[in-house]
N, C-alpha and C. Protein backbone atom coordinates (compact mmCIF):
# COMPACT_ATOMS: atom_id res chain seq x y z
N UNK A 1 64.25 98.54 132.97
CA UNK A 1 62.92 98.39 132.41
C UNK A 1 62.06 99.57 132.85
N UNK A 2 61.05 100.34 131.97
CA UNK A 2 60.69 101.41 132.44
C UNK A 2 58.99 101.17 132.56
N UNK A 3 58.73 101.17 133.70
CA UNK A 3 56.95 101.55 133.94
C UNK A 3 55.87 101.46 133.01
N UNK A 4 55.37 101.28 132.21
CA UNK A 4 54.67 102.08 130.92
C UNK A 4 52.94 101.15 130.89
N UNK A 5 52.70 101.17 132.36
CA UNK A 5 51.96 101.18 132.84
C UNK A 5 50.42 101.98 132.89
N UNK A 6 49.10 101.99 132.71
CA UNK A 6 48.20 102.96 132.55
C UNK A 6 47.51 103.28 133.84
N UNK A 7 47.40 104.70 134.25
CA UNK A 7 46.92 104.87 134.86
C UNK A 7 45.02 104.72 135.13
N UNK A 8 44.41 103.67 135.25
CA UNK A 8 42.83 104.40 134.69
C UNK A 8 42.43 104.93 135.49
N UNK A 9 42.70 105.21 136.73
CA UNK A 9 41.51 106.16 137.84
C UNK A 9 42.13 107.52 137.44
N UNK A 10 43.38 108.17 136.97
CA UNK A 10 43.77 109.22 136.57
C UNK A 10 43.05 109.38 135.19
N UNK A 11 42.91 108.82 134.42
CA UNK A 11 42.52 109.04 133.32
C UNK A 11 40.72 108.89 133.27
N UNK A 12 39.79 108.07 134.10
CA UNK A 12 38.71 108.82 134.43
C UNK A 12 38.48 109.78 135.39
N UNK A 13 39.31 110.26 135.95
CA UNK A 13 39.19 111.79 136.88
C UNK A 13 39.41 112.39 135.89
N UNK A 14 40.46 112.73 135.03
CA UNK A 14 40.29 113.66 133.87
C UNK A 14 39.55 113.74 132.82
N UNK A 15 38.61 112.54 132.75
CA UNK A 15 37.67 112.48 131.71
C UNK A 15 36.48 113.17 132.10
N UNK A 16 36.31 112.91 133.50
CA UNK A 16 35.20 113.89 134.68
C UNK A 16 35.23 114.96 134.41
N UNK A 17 36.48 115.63 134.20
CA UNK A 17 36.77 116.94 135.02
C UNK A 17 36.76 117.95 133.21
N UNK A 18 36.64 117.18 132.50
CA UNK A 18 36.51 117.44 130.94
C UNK A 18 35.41 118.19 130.74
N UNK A 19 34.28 117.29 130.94
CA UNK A 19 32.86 117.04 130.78
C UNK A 19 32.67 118.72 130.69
N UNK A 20 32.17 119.11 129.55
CA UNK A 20 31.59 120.53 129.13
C UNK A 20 30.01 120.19 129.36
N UNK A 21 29.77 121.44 130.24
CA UNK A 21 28.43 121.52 130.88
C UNK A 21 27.90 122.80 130.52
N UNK A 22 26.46 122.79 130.50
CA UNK A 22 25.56 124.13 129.50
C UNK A 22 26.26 125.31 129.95
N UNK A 23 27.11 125.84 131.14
CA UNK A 23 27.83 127.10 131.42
C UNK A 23 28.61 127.01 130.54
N UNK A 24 29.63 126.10 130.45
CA UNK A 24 31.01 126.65 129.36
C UNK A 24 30.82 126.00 128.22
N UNK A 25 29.40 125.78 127.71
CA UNK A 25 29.40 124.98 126.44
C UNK A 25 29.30 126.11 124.96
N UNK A 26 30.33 125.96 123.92
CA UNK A 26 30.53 126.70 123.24
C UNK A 26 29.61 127.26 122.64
N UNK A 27 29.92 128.04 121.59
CA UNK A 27 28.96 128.14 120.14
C UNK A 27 29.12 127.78 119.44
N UNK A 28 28.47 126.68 118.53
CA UNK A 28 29.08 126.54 117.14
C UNK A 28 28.30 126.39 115.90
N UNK A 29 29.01 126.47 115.39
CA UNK A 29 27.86 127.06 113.91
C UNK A 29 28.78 126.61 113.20
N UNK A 30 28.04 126.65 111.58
CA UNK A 30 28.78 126.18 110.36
C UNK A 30 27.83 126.28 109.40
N UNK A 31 27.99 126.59 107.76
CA UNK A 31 27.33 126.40 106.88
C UNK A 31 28.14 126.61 105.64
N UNK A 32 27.83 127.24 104.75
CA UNK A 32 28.02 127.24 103.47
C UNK A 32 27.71 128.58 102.67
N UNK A 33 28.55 128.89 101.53
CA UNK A 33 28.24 130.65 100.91
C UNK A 33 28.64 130.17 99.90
N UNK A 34 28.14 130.93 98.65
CA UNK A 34 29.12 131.05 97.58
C UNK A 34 30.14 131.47 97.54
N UNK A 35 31.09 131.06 96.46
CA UNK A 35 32.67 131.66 96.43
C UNK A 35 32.40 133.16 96.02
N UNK A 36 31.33 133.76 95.78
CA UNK A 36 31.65 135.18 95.03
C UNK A 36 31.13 136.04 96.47
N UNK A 37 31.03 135.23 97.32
CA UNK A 37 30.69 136.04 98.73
C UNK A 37 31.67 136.41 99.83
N UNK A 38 32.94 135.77 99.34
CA UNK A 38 33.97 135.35 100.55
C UNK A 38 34.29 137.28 101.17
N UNK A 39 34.24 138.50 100.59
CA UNK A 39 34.64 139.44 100.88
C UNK A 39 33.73 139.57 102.05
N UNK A 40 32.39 139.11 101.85
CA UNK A 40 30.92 140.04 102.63
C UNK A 40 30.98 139.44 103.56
N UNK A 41 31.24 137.87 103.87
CA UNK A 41 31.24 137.23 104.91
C UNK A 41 32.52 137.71 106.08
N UNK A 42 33.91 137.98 105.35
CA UNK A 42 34.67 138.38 106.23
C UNK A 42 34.46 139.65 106.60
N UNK A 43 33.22 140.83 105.84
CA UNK A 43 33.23 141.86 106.75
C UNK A 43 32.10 141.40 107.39
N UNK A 44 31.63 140.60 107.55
CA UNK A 44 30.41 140.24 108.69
C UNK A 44 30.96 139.85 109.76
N UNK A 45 32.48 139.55 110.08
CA UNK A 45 33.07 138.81 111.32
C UNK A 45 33.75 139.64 111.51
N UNK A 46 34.19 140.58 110.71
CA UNK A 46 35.23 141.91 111.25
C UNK A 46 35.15 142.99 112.81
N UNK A 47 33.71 142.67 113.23
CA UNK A 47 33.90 142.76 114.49
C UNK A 47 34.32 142.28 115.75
N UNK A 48 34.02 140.83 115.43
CA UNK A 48 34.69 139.67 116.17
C UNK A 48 36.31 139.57 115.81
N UNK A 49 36.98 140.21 115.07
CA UNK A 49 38.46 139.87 115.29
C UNK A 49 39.34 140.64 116.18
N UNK A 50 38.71 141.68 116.74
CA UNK A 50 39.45 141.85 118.04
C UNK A 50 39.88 140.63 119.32
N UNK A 51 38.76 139.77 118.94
CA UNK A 51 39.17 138.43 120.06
C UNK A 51 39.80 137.40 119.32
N UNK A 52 39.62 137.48 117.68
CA UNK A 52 40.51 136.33 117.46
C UNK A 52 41.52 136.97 116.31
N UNK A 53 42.42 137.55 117.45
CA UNK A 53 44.11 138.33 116.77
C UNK A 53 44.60 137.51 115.55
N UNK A 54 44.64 136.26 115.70
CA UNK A 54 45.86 135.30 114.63
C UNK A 54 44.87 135.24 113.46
N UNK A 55 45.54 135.53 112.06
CA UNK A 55 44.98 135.13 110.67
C UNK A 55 45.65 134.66 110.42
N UNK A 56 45.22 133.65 110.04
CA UNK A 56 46.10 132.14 108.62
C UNK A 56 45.60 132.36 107.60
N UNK A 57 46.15 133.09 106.00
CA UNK A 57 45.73 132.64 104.92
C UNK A 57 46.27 131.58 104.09
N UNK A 58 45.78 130.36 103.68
CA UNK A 58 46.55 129.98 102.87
C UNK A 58 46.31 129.98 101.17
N UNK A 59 46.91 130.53 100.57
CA UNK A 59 46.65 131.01 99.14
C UNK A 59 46.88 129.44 98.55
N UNK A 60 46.92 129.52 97.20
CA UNK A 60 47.04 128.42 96.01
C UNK A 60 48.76 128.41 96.44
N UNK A 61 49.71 129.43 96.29
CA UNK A 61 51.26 129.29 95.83
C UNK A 61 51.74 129.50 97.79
N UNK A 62 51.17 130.30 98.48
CA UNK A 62 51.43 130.81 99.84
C UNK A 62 50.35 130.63 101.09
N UNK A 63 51.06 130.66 102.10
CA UNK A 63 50.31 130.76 103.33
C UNK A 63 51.17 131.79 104.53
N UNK A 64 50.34 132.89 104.93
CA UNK A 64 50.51 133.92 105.54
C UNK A 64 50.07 134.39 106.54
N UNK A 65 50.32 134.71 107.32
CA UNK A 65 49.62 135.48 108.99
C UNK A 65 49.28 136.68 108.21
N UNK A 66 48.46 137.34 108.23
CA UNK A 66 48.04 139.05 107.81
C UNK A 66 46.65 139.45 108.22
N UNK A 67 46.56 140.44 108.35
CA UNK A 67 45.27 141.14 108.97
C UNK A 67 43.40 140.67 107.79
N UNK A 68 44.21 140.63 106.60
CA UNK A 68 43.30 139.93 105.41
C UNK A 68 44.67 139.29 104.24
N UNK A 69 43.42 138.40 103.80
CA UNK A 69 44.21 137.91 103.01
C UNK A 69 44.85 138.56 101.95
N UNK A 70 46.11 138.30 101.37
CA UNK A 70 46.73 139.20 100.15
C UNK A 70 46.35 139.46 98.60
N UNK A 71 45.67 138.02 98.45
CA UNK A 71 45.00 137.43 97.25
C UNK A 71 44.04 137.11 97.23
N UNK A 72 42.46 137.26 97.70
CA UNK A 72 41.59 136.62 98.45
C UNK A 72 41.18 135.94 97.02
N UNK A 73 41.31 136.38 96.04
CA UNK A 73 40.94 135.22 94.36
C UNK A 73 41.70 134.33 94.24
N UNK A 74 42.79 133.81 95.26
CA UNK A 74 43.63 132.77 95.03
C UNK A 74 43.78 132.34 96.60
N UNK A 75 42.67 132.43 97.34
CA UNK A 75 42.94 131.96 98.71
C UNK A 75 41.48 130.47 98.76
N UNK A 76 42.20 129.23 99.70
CA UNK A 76 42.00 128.46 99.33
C UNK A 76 41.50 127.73 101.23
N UNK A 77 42.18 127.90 102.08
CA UNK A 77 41.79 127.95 103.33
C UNK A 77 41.98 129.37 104.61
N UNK A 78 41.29 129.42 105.34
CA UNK A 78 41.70 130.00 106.54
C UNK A 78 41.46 129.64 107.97
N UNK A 79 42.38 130.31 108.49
CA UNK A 79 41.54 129.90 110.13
C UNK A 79 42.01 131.22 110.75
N UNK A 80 40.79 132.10 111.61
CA UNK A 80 40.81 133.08 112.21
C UNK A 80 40.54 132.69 113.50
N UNK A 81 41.07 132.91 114.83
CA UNK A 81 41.48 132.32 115.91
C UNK A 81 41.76 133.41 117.14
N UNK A 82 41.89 132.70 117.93
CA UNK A 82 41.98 133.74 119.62
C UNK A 82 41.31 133.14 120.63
N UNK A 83 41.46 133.72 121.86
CA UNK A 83 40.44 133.41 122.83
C UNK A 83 39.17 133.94 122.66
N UNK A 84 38.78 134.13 121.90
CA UNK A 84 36.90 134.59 121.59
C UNK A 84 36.71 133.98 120.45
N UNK A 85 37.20 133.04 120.06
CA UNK A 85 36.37 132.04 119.16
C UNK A 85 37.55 131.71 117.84
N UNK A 86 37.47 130.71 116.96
CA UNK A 86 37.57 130.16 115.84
C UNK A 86 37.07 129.82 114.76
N UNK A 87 37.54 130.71 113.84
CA UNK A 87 36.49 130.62 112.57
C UNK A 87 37.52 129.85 111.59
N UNK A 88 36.77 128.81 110.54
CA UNK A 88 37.77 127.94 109.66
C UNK A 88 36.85 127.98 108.54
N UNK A 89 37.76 128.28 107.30
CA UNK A 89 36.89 128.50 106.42
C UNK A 89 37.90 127.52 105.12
N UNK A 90 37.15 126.97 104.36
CA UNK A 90 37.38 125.73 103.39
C UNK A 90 37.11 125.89 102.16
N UNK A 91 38.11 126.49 100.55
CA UNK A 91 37.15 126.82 99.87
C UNK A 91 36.51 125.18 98.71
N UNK A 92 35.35 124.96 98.63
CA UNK A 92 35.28 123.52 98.23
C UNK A 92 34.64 123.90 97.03
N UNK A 93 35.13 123.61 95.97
CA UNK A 93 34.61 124.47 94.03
C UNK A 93 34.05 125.77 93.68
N UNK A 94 32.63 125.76 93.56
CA UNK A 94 32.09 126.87 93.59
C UNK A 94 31.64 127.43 95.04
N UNK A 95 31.66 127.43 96.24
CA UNK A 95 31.70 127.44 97.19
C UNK A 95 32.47 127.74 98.30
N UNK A 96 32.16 128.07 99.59
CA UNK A 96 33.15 128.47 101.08
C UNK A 96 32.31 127.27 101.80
N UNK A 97 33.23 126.65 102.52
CA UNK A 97 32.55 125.65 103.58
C UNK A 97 33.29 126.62 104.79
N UNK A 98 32.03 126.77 105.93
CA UNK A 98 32.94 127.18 107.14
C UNK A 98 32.68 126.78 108.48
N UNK A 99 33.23 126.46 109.43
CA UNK A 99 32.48 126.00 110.91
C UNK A 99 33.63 127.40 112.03
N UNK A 100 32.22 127.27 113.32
CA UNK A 100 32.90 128.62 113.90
C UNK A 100 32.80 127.91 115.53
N UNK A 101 33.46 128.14 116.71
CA UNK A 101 33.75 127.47 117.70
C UNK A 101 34.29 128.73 118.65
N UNK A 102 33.30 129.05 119.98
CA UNK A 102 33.71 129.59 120.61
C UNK A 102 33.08 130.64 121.35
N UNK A 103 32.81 131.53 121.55
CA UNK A 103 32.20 132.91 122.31
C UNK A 103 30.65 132.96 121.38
N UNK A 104 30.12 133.60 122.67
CA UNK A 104 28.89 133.91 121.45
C UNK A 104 29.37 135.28 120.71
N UNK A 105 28.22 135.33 119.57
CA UNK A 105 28.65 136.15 118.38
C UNK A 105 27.88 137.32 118.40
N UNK A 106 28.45 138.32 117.96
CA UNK A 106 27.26 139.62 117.77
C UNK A 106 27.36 140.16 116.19
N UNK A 107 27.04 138.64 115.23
CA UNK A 107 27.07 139.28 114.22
C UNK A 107 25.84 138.29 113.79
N UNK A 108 25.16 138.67 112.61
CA UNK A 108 24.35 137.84 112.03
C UNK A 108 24.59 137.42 110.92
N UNK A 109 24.75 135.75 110.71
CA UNK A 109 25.43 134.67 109.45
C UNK A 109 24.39 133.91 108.67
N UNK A 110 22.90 134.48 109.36
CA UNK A 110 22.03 133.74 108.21
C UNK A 110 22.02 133.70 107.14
N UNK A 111 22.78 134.71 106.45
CA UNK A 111 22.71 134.42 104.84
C UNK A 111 23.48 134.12 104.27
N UNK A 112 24.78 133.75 105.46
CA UNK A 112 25.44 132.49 104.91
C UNK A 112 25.50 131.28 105.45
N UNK A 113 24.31 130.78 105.33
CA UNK A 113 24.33 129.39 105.75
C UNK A 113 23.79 128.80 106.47
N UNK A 114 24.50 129.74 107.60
CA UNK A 114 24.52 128.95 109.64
C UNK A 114 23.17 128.47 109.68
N UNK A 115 23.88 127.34 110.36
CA UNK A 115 23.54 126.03 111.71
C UNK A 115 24.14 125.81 112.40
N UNK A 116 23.27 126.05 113.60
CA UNK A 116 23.65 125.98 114.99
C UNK A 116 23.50 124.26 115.13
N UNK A 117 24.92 123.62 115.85
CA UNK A 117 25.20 122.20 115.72
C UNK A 117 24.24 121.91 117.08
N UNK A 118 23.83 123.15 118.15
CA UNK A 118 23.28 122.54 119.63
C UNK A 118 22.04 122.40 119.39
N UNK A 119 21.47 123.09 118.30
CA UNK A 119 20.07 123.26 117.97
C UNK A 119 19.61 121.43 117.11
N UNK A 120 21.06 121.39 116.08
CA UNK A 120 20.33 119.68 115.50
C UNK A 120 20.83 119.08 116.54
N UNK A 121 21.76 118.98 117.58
CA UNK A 121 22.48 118.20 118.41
C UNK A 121 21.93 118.48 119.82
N UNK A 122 21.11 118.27 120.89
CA UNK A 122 20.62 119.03 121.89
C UNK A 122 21.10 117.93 122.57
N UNK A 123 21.17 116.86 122.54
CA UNK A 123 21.52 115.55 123.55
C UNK A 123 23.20 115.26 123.46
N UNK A 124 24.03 115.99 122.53
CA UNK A 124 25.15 115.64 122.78
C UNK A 124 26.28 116.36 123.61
N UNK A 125 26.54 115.12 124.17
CA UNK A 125 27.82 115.17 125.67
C UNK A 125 29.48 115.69 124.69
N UNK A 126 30.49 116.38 125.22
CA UNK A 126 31.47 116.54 124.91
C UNK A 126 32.52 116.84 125.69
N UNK A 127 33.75 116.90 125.59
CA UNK A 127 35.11 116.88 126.76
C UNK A 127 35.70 117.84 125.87
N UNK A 128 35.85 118.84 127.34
CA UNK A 128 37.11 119.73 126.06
C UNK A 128 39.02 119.26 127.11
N UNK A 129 39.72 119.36 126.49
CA UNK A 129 40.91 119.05 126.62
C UNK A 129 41.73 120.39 126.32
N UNK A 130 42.93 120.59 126.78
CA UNK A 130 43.73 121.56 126.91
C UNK A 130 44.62 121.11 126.20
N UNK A 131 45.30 121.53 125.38
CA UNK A 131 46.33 120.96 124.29
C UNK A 131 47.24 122.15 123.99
N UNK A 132 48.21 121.66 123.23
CA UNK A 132 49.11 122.62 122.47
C UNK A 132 49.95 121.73 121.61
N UNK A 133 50.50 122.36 120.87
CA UNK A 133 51.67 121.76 119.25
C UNK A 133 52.58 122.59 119.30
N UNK A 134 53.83 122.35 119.22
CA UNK A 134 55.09 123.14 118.30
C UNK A 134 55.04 123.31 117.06
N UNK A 135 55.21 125.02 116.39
CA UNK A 135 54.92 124.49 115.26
C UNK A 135 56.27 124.78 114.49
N UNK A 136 56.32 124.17 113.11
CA UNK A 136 57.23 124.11 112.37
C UNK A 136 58.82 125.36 112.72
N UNK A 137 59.74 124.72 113.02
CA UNK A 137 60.52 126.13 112.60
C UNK A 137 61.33 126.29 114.29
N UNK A 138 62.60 126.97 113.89
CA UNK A 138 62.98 127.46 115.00
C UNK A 138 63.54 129.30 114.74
N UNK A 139 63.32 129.88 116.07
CA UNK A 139 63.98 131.29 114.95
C UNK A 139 65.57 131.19 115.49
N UNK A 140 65.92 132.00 114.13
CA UNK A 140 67.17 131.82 114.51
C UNK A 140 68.00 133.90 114.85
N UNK A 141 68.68 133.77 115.91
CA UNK A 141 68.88 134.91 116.27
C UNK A 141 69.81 135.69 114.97
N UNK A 142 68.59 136.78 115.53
CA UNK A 142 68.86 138.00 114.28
C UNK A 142 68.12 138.00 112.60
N UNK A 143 67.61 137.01 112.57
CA UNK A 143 66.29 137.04 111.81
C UNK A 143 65.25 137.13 111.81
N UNK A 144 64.13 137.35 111.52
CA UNK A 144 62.87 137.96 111.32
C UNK A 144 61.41 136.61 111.10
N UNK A 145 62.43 135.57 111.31
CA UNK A 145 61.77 134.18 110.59
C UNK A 145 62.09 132.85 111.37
N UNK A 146 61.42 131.87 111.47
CA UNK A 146 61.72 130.63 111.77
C UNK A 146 62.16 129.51 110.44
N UNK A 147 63.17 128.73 111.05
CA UNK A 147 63.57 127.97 110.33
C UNK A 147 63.72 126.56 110.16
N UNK A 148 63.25 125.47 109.30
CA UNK A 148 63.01 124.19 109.65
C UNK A 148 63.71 123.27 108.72
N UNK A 149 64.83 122.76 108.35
CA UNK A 149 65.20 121.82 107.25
C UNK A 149 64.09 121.40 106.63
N UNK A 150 63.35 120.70 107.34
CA UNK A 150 62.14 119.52 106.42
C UNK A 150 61.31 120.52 105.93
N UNK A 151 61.41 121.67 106.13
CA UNK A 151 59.93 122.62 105.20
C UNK A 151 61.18 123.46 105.11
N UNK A 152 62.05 123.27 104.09
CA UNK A 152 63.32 124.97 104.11
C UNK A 152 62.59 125.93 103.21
N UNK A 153 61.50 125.24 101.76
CA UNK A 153 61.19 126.08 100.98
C UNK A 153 59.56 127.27 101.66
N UNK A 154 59.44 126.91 102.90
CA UNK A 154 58.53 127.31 103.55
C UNK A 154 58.59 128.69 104.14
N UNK A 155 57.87 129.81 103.99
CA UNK A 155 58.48 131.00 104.55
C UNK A 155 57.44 130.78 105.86
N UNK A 156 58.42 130.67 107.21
CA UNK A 156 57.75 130.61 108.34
C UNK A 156 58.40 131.78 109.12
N UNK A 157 57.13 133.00 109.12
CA UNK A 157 56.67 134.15 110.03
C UNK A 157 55.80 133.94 110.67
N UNK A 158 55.74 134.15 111.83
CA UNK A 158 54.71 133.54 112.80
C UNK A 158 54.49 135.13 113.73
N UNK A 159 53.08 135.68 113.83
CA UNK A 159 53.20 137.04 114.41
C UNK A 159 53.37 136.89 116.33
N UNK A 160 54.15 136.68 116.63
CA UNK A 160 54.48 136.51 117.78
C UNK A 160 55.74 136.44 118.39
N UNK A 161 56.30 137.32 119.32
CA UNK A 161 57.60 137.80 119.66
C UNK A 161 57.89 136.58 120.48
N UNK A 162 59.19 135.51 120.15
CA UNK A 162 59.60 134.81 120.54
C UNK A 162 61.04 134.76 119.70
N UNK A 163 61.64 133.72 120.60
CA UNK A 163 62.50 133.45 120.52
C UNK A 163 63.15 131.69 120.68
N UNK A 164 63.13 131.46 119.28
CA UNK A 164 63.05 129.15 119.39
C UNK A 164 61.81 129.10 118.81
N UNK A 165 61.09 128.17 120.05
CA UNK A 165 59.87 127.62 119.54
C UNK A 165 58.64 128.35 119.29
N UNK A 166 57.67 128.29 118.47
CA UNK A 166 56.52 128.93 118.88
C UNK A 166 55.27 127.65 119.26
N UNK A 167 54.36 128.09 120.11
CA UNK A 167 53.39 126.43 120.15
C UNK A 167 52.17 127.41 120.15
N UNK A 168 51.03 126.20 119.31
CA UNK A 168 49.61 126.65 119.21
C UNK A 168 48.87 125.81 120.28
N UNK A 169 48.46 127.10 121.12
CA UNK A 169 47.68 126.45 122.10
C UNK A 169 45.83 126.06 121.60
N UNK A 170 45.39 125.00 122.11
CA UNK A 170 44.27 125.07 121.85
C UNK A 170 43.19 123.97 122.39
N UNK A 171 41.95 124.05 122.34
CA UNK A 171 41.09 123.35 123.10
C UNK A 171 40.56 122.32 122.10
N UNK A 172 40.47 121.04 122.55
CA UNK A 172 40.10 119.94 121.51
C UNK A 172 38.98 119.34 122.48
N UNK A 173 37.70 119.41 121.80
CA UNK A 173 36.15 119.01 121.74
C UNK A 173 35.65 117.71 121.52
N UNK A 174 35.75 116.80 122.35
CA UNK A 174 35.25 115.15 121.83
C UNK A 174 34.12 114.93 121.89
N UNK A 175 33.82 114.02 121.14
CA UNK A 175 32.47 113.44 121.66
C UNK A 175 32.50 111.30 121.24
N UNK A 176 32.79 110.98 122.56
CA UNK A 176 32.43 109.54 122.70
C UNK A 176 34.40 109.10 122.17
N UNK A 177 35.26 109.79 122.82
CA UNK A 177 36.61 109.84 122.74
C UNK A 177 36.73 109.92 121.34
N UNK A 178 36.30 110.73 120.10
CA UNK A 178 36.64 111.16 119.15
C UNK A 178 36.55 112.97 118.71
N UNK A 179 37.17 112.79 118.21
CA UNK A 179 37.53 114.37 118.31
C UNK A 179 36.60 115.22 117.38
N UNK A 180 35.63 116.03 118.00
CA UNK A 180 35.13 117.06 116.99
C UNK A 180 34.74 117.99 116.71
N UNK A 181 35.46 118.83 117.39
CA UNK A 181 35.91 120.05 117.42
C UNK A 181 37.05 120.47 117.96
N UNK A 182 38.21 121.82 117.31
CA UNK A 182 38.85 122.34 117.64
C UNK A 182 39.11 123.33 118.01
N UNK A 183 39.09 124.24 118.89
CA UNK A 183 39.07 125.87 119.09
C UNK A 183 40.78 126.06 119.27
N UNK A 184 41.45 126.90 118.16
CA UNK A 184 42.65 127.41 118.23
C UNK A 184 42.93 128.58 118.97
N UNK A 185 43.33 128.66 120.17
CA UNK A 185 43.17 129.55 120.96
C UNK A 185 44.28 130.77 121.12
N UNK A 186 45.73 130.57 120.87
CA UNK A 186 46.76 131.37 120.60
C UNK A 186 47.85 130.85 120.56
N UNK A 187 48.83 131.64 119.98
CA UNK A 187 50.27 131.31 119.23
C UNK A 187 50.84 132.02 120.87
N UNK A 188 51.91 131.11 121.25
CA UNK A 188 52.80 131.36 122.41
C UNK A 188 54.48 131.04 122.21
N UNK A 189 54.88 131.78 122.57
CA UNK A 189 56.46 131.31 123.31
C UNK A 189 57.22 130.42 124.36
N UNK A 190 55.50 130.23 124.66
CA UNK A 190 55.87 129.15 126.32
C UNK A 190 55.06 127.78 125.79
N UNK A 191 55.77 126.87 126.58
CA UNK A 191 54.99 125.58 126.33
C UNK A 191 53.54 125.50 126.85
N UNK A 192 52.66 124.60 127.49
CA UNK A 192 51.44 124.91 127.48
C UNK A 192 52.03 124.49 129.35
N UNK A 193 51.31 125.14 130.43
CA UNK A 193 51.54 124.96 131.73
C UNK A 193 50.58 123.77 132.06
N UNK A 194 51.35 122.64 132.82
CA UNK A 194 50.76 122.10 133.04
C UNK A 194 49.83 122.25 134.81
N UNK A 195 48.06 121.95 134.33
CA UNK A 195 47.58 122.55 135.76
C UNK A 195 47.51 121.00 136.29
């Protein structure tokens, strides 16, 4: 018979030790652009992607790691990512929905959108958590690619020198044990260390 027992004094010490306080409390922003803006907005963050290396495009037919997207008239989500912040962008009809999580910014997004969530939100408490995922795919030696039966029609390139698994590390943002926010922090070869 095996244990499966809960710890709760472990699990409120780590709920303590969560608690994001005005030093490490993020940035976050979010708003809205038109769809005929999506070029101007990504050169408005083009300075900030030195801290967040990983691009996800996902097109209508594809989804790709690349420095910009391949098709940006047929691109439909993204998420730009790193340790200096997370940008996620949503395209919803005539429109870009986007929310951003992470470092402060040295660019200016007023004219697309932004709201600052601390500015309507000044009283809210949050836990950030240390996380990571495996993602799809294993590589297989001497190819250029990861490979997964359940997604075979999937082309999985992942920009990161490994070998097997790759895992997305990243910080998950609660508020009142629900989750709401995510900061994707980097693509690794190692599992996540446990501290």
């Amino acid at each position: 018979m095996s244990d499966n027992s809960i710890n709760f004094d472990h699990l409120i010490e780590k709920m303590q030790k969560a608690q994001v306080t005005d030093a490490d409390r993020p940035t976050i922003l979010g708003g809205q652009f038109a769809a005929d803006r999506l070029t101007d907005f990504l050169k408005t963050w083009q300075n900030q992607w030195s801290q967040m290396p990983f691009r996800l495009w996902e097109h209508v037919s594809h989804i790709e790691f690349a420095d910009a997207p391949g098709e940006p008239e047929f691109l439909q989500r993204a998420e730009i990512f790193g340790k200096g912040g997370h940008l996620s962008l949503r395209r919803d009809a005539g429109r870009w929905l986007w929310h951003y999580v992470g470092e402060k910014i040295n660019v200016s997004v007023d004219d697309f959108g932004a709201k600052d969530f601390w500015a309507a939100h000044p009283g809210c408490t949050l836990r950030r958590y240390e996380e990571s995922v495996i993602l799809w795919g294993e590589r297989k030696e001497g190819h250029n690619f990861w490979f997964d039966d359940r997604a075979a029609a999937a082309r999985l390139v992942y920009p990161v020198n490994a070998n097997g698994r790759v895992y997305l590390h990243f910080w998950r943002y609660t508020e009142n044990g629900q989750t709401a926010f995510v900061w994707y922090r980097e693509l690794s070869n190692q599992p996540l260390q446990e501290h």
